[in-house]
Protein backbone atom coordinates (compact mmCIF):
# COMPACT_ATOMS: atom_id res chain seq x y z
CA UNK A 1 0.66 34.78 -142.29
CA UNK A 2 -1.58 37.84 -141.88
CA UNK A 3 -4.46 35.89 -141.48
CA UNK A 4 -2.50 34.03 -138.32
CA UNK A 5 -1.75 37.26 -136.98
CA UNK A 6 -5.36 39.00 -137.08
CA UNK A 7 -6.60 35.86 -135.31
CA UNK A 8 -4.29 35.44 -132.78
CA UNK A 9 -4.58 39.48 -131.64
CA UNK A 10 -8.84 38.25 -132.45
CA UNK A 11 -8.15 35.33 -129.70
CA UNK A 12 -6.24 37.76 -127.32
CA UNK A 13 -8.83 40.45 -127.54
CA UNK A 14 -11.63 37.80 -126.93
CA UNK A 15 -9.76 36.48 -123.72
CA UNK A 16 -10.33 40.17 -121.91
CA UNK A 17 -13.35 40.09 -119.14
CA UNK A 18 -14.53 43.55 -120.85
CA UNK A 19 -15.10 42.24 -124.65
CA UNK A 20 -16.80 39.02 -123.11
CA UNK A 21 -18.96 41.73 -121.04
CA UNK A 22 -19.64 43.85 -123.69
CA UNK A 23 -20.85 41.85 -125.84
CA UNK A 24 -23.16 39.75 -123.03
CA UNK A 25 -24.33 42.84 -121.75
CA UNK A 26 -28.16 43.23 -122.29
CA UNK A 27 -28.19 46.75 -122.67
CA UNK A 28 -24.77 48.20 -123.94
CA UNK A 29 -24.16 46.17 -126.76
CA UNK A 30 -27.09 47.42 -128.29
CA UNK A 31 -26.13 50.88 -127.41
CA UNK A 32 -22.98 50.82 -128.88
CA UNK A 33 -24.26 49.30 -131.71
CA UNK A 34 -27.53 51.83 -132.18
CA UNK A 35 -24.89 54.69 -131.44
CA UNK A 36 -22.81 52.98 -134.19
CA UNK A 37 -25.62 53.03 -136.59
CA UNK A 38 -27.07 57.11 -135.54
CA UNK A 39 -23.79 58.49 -136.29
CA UNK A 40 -23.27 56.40 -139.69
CA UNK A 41 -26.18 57.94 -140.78
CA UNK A 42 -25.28 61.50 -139.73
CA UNK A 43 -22.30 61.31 -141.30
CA UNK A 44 -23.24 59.51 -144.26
CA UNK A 45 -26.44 61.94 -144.61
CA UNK A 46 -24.24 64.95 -144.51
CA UNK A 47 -21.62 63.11 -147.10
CA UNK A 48 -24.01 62.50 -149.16
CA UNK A 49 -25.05 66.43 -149.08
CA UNK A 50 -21.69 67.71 -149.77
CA UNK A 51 -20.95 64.91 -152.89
CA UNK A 52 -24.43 65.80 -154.38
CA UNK A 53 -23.75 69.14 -154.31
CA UNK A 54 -20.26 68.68 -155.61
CA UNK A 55 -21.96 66.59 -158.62
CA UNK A 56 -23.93 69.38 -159.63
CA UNK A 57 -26.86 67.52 -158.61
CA UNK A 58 -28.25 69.48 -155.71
CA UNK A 59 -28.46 72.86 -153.78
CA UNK A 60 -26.56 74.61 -157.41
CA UNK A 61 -26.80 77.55 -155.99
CA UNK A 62 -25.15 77.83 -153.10
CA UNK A 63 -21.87 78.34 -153.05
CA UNK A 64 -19.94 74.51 -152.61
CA UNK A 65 -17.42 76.27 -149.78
CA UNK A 66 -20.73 77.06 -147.88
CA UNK A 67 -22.02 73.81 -147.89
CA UNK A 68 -18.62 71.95 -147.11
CA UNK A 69 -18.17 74.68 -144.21
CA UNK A 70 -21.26 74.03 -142.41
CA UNK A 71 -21.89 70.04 -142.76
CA UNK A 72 -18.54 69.54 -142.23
CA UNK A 73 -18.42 69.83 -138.37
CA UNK A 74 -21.21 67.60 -137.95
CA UNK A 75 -20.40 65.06 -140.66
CA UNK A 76 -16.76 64.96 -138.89
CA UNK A 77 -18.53 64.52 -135.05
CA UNK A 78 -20.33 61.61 -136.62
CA UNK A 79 -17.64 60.39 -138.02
CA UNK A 80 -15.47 60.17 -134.77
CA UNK A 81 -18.71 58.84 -132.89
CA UNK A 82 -19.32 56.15 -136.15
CA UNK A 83 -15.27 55.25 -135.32
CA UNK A 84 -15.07 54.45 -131.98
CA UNK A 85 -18.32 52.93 -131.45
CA UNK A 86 -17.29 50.37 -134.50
CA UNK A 87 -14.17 49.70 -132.86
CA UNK A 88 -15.95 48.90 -129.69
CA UNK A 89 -18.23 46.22 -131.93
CA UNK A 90 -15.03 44.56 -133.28
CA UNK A 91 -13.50 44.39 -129.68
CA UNK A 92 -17.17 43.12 -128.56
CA UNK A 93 -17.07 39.96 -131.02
CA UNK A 94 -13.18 40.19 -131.85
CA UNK A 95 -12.88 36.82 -133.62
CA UNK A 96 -15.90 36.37 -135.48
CA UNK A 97 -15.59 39.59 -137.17
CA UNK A 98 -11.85 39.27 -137.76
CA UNK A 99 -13.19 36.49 -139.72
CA UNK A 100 -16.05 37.91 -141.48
CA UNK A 101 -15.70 38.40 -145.34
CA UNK A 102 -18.09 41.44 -144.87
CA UNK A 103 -15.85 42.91 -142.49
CA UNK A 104 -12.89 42.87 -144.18
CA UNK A 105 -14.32 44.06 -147.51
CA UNK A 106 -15.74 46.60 -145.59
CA UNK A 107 -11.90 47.74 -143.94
CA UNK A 108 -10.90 47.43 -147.68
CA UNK A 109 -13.42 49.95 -148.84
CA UNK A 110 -12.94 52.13 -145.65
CA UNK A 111 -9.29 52.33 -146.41
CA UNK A 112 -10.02 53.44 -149.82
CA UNK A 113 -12.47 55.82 -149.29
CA UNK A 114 -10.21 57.33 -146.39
CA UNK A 115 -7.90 57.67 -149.18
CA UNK A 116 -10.04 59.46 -151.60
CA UNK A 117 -11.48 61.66 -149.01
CA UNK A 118 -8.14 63.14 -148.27
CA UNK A 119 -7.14 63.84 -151.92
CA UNK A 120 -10.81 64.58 -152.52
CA UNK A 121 -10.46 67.30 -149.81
CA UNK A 122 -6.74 68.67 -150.93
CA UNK A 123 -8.17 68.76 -154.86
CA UNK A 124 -11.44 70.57 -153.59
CA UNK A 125 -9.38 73.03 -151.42
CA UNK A 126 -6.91 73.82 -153.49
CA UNK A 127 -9.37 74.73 -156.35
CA UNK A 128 -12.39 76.39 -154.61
CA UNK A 129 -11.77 79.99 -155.50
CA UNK A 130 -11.89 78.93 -159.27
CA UNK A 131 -15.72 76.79 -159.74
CA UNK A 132 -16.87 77.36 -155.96
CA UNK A 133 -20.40 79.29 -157.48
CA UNK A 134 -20.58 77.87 -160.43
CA UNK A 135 -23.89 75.02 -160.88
CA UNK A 136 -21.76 72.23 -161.59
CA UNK A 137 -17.80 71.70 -160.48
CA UNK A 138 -14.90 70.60 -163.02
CA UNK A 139 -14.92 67.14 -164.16
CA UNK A 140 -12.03 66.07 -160.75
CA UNK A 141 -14.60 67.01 -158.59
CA UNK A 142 -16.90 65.68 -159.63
CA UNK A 143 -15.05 62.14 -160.13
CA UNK A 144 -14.04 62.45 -156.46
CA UNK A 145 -17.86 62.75 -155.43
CA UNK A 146 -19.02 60.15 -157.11
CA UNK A 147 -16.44 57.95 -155.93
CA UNK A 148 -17.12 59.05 -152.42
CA UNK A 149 -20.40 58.15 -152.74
CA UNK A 150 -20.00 54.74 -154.41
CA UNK A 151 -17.10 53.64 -151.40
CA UNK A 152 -19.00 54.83 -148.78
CA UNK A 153 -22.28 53.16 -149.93
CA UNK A 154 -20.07 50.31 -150.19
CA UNK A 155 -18.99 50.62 -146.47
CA UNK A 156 -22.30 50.66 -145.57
CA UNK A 157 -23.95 47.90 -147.57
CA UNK A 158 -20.85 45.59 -146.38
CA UNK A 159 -21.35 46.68 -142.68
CA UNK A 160 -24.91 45.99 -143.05
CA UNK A 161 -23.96 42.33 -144.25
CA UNK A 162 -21.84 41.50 -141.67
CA UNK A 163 -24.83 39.94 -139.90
CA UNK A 164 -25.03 37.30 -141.82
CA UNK A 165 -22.86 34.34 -141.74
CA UNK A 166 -23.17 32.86 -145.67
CA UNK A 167 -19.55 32.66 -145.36
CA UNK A 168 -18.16 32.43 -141.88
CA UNK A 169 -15.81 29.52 -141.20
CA UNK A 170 -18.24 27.27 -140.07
CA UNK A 171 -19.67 27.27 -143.16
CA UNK A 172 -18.35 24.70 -146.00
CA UNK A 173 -16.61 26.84 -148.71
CA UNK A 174 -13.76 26.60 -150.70
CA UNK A 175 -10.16 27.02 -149.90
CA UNK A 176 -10.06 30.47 -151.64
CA UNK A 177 -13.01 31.68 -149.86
CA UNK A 178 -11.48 30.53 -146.18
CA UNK A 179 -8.43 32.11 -147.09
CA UNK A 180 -10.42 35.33 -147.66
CA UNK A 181 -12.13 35.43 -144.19
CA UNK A 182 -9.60 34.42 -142.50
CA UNK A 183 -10.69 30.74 -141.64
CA UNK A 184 -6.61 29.61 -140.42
CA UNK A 185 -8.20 26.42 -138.81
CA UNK A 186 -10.19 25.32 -141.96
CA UNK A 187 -7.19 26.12 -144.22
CA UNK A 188 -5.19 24.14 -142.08
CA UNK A 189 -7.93 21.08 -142.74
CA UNK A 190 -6.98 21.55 -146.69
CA UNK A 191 -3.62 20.81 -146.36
């Protein structure tokens, strides 16, 4: 059912002039997608700052607060930036990343780490005044970091192997693994 849905609005999106021109364009596509890249790796560069350094693993002397307060502007412009120039990507080539595996792991792990970012946030917040010079944070923190890091690195590492099509529809796989990506047509062949 909610593999139906996602290809149908996939199928609508690819019927607009502007996806079909974005994605033929000779130059913009590879704008977007260059933009797309730049700001995932300002943001992830400045993530990866703030997580070391809420690890213990980095820049121990200086205050956490500090670092969060000054990366965080930048690390949230790239993050905005990273955003809508991956939304203009999907809307470029709506239906085969709808029904990329890579793609949808990598919404999965975007969710989560979304998820973890905001409690990660709320914990670190809420607690600052109590570790915020000390060389290495509370165990919490410290979990939240490293989970940070591992979700976002797999965002990344998923979004890198969407170019690949080992397991597009095209491709002959099993049920389970059509089912996955979204492959309604090929599903439909098994019944």
């Amino acid at each position: 059912m909610l593999n139906e849905v996602l290809l149908r609005f996939a199928e609508w999106l690819d019927t607009h002039a502007w996806s079909t021109a974005l994605h033929e364009s000779y130059y913009m596509y590879s704008w977007v997608e260059s933009t797309h890249v730049l700001t995932l790796a300002l943001f992830f560069g400045m993530l990866v700052v703030i997580d070391l350094r809420m690890l213990g693993r980095a820049f121990t002397s200086v205050p956490a607060s500090v670092i969060a307060r000054r990366l965080d502007t930048p690390m949230l412009i790239g993050f905005a930036v990273m955003v809508v120039s991956g939304l203009l990507l999907v809307y470029a080539v709506p239906v085969r990343t709808t029904n990329s595996i890579w793609f949808r792991m990598k919404m999965v792990f975007f969710v989560a780490a979304g998820i973890n970012a905001l409690l990660f946030r709320n914990r670190m917040k809420a607690a600052v005044d109590t570790w915020d010079n000390d060389p290495i944070p509370p165990r919490r923190i410290r979990t939240g970091a490293g989970v940070s890091l591992a979700l976002w690195s797999c965002v990344v590492a998923s979004g890198r192997l969407m170019a690949y099509d080992w397991y597009d529809c095209h491709q002959n796989l099993p049920y389970f693994m059509y089912w996955v990506a979204g492959c309604v047509d090929e599903m439909a062949a098994f019944e």
